[in-house]
C-alpha atoms as a PDB file:
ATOM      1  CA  UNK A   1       0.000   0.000   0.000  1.00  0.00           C
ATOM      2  CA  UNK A   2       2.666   2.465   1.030  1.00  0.00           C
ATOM      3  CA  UNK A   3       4.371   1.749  -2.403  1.00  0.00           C
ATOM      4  CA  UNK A   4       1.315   2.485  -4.536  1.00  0.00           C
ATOM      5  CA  UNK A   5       1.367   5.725  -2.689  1.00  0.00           C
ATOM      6  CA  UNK A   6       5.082   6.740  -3.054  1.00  0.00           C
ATOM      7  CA  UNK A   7       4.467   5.573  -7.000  1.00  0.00           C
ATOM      8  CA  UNK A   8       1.480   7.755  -7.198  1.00  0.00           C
ATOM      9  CA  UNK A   9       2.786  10.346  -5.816  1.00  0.00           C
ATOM     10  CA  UNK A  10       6.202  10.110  -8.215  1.00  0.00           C
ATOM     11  CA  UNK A  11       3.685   9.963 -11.314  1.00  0.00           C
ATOM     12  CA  UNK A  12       1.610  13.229 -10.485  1.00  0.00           C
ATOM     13  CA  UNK A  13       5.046  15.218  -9.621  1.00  0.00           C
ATOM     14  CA  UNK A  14       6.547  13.828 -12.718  1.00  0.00           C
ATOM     15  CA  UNK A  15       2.973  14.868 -14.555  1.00  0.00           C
ATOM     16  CA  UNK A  16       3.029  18.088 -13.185  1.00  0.00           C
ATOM     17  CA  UNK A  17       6.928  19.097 -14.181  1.00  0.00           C
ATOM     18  CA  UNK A  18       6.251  18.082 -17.684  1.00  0.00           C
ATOM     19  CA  UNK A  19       3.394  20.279 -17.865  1.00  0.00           C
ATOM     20  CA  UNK A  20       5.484  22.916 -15.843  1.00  0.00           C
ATOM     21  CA  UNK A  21       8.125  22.603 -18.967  1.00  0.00           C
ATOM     22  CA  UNK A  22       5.248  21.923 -21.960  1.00  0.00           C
ATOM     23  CA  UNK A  23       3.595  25.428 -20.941  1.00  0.00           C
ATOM     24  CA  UNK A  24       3.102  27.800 -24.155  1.00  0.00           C
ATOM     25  CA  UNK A  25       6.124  30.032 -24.848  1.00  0.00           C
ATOM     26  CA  UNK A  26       3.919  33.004 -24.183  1.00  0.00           C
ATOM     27  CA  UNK A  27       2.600  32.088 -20.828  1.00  0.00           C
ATOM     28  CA  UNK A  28       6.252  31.978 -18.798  1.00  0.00           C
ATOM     29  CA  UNK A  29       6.243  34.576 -15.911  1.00  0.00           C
ATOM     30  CA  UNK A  30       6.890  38.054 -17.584  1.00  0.00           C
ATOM     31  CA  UNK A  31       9.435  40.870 -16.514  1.00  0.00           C
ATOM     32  CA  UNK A  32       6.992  44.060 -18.225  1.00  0.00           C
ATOM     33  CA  UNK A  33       8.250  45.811 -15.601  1.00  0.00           C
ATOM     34  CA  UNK A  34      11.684  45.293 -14.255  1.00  0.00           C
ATOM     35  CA  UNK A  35      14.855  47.532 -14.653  1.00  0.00           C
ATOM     36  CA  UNK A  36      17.808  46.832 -16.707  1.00  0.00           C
ATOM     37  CA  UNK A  37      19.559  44.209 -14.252  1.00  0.00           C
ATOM     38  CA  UNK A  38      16.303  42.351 -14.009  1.00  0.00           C
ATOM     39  CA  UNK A  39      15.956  42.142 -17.447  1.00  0.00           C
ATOM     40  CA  UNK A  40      19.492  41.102 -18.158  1.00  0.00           C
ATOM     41  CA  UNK A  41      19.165  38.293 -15.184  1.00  0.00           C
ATOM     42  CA  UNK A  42      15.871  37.049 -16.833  1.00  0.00           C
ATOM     43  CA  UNK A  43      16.143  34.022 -18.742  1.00  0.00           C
ATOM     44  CA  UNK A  44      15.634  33.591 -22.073  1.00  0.00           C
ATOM     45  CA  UNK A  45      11.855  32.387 -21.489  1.00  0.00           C
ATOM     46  CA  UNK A  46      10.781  34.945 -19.720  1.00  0.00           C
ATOM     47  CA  UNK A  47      12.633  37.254 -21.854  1.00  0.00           C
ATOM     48  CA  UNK A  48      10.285  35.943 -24.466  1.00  0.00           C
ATOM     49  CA  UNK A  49       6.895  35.841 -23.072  1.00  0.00           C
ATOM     50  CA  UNK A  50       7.304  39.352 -21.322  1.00  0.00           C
ATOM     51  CA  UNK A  51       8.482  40.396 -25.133  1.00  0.00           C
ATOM     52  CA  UNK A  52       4.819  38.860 -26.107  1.00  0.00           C
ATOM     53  CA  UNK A  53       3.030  40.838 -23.426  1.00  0.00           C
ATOM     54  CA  UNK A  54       4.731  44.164 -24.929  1.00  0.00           C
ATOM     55  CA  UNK A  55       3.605  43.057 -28.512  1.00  0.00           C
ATOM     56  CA  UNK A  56      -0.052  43.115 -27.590  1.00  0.00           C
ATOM     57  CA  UNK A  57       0.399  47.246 -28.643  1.00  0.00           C
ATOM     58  CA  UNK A  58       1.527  46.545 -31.948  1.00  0.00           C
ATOM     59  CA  UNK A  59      -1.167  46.704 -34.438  1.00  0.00           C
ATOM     60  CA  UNK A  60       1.331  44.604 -36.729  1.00  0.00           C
ATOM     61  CA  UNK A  61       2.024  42.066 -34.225  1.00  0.00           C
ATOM     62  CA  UNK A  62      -1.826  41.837 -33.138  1.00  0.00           C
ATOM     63  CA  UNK A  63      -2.397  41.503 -37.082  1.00  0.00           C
ATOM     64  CA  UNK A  64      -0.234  39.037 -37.879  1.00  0.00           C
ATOM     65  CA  UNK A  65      -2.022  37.296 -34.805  1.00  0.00           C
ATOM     66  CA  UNK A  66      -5.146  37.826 -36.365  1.00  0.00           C
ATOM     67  CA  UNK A  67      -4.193  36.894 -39.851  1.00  0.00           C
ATOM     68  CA  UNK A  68      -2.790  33.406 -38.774  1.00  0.00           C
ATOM     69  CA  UNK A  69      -5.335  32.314 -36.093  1.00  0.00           C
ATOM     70  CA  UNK A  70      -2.463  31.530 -33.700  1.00  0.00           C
ATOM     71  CA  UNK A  71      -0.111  33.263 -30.987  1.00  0.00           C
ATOM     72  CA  UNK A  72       2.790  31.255 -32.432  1.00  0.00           C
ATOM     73  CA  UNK A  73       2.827  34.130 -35.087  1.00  0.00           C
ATOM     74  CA  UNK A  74       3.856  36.347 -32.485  1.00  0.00           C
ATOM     75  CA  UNK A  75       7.023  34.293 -31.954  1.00  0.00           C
ATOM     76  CA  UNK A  76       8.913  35.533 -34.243  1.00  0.00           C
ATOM     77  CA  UNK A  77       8.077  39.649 -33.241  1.00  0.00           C
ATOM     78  CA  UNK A  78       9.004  38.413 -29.919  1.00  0.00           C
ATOM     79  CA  UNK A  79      12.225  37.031 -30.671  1.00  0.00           C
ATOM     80  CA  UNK A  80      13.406  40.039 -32.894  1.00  0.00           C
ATOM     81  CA  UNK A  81      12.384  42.081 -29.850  1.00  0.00           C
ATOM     82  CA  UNK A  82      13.930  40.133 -27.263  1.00  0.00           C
ATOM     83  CA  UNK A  83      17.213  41.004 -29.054  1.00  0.00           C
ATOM     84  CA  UNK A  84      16.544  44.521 -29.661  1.00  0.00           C
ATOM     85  CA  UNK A  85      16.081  45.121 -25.662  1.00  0.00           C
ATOM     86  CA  UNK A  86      19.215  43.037 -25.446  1.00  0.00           C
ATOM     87  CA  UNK A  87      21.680  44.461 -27.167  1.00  0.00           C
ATOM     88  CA  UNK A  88      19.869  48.017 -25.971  1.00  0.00           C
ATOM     89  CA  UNK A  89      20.157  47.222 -22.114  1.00  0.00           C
ATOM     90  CA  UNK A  90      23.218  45.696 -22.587  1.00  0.00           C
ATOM     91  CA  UNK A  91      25.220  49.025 -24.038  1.00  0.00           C
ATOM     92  CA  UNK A  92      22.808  51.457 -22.037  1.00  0.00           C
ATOM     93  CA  UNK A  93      24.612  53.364 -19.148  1.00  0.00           C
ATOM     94  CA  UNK A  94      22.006  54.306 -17.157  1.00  0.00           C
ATOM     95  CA  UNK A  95      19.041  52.812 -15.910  1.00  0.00           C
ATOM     96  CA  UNK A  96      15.471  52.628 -17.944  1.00  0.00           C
ATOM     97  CA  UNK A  97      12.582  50.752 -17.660  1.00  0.00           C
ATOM     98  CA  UNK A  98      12.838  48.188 -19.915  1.00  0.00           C
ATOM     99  CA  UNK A  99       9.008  48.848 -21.176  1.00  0.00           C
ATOM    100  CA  UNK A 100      10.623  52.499 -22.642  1.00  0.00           C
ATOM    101  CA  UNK A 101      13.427  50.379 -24.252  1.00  0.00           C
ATOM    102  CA  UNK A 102      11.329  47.813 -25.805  1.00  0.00           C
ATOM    103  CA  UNK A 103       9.079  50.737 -26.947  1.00  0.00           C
ATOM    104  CA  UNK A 104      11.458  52.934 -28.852  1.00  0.00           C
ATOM    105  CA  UNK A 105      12.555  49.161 -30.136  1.00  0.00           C
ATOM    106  CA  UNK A 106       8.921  48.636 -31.700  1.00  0.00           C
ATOM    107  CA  UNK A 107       8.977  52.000 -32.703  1.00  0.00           C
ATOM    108  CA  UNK A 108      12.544  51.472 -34.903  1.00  0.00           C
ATOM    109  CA  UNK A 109      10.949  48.600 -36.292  1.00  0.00           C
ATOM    110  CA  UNK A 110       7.802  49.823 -37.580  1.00  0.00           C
ATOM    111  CA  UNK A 111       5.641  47.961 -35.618  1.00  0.00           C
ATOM    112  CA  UNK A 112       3.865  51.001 -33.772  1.00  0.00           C
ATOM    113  CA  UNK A 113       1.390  53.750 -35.015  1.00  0.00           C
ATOM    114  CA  UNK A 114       3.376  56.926 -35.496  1.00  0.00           C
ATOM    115  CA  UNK A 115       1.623  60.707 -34.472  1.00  0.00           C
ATOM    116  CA  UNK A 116       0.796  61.007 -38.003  1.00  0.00           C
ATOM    117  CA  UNK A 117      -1.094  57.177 -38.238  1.00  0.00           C
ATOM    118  CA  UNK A 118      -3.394  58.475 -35.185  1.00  0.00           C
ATOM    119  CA  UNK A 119      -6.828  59.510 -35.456  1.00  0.00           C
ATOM    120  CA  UNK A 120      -7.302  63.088 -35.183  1.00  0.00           C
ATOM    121  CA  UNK A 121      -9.081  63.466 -31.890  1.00  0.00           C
ATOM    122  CA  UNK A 122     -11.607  66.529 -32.708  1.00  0.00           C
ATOM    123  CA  UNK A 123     -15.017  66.717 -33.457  1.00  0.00           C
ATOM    124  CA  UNK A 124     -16.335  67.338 -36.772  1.00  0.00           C
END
């Protein structure tokens, strides 16, 4: 009896870390809002999903969402970004939020609405 238990036991934990590691690339624990150690310390996983998070204000990203049906089209937006931040946080010498950096990243890349793309806000 006590050995059925220990083996049940071993087969849920074993269940539950291969879930743990099968989890969606987007869904890791995010750094949106960290500083430039934290988001040099991050792993590459988190790096990624919290990349994901940031794309959800880029009508391209959302878009090419859209277009294929899947997150997974995000991926490669996220990756691109992920490298952007980086190589930015990397060479920066002082500290920003890394939200600003991956902004002014999206914003080199095309990928957000410029002042002239916005709707003029005034009444007609």
């Amino acid at each position: 009896m006590l050995l059925s238990a220990v083996s049940l036991i071993t087969n849920t934990q074993a269940l539950e870390t291969r879930w743990i590691k099968e989890k969606p690339w987007h869904k890791q624990p995010v750094l949106t809002d960290t500083s430039k150690l934290g988001w040099l310390s991050g792993n590459y996983a988190n790096k990624l999903a919290t990349a994901a998070d940031w794309l959800r204000r880029s009508p391209v990203a959302v878009a090419a969402v859209h277009d294929e049906g899947s997150v997974d089209a995000l991926k490669p937006y996220a990756e691109r970004l992920v490298f952007c931040v980086d190589q930015s946080a990397e060479s920066m010498h002082f500290t920003y939020e890394m939200t600003d950096v991956a902004t002014t990243c999206m914003a080199v890349f095309g990928w957000l609405p410029t002042g002239e793309e916005q709707p003029e806000d005034r009444a007609e």
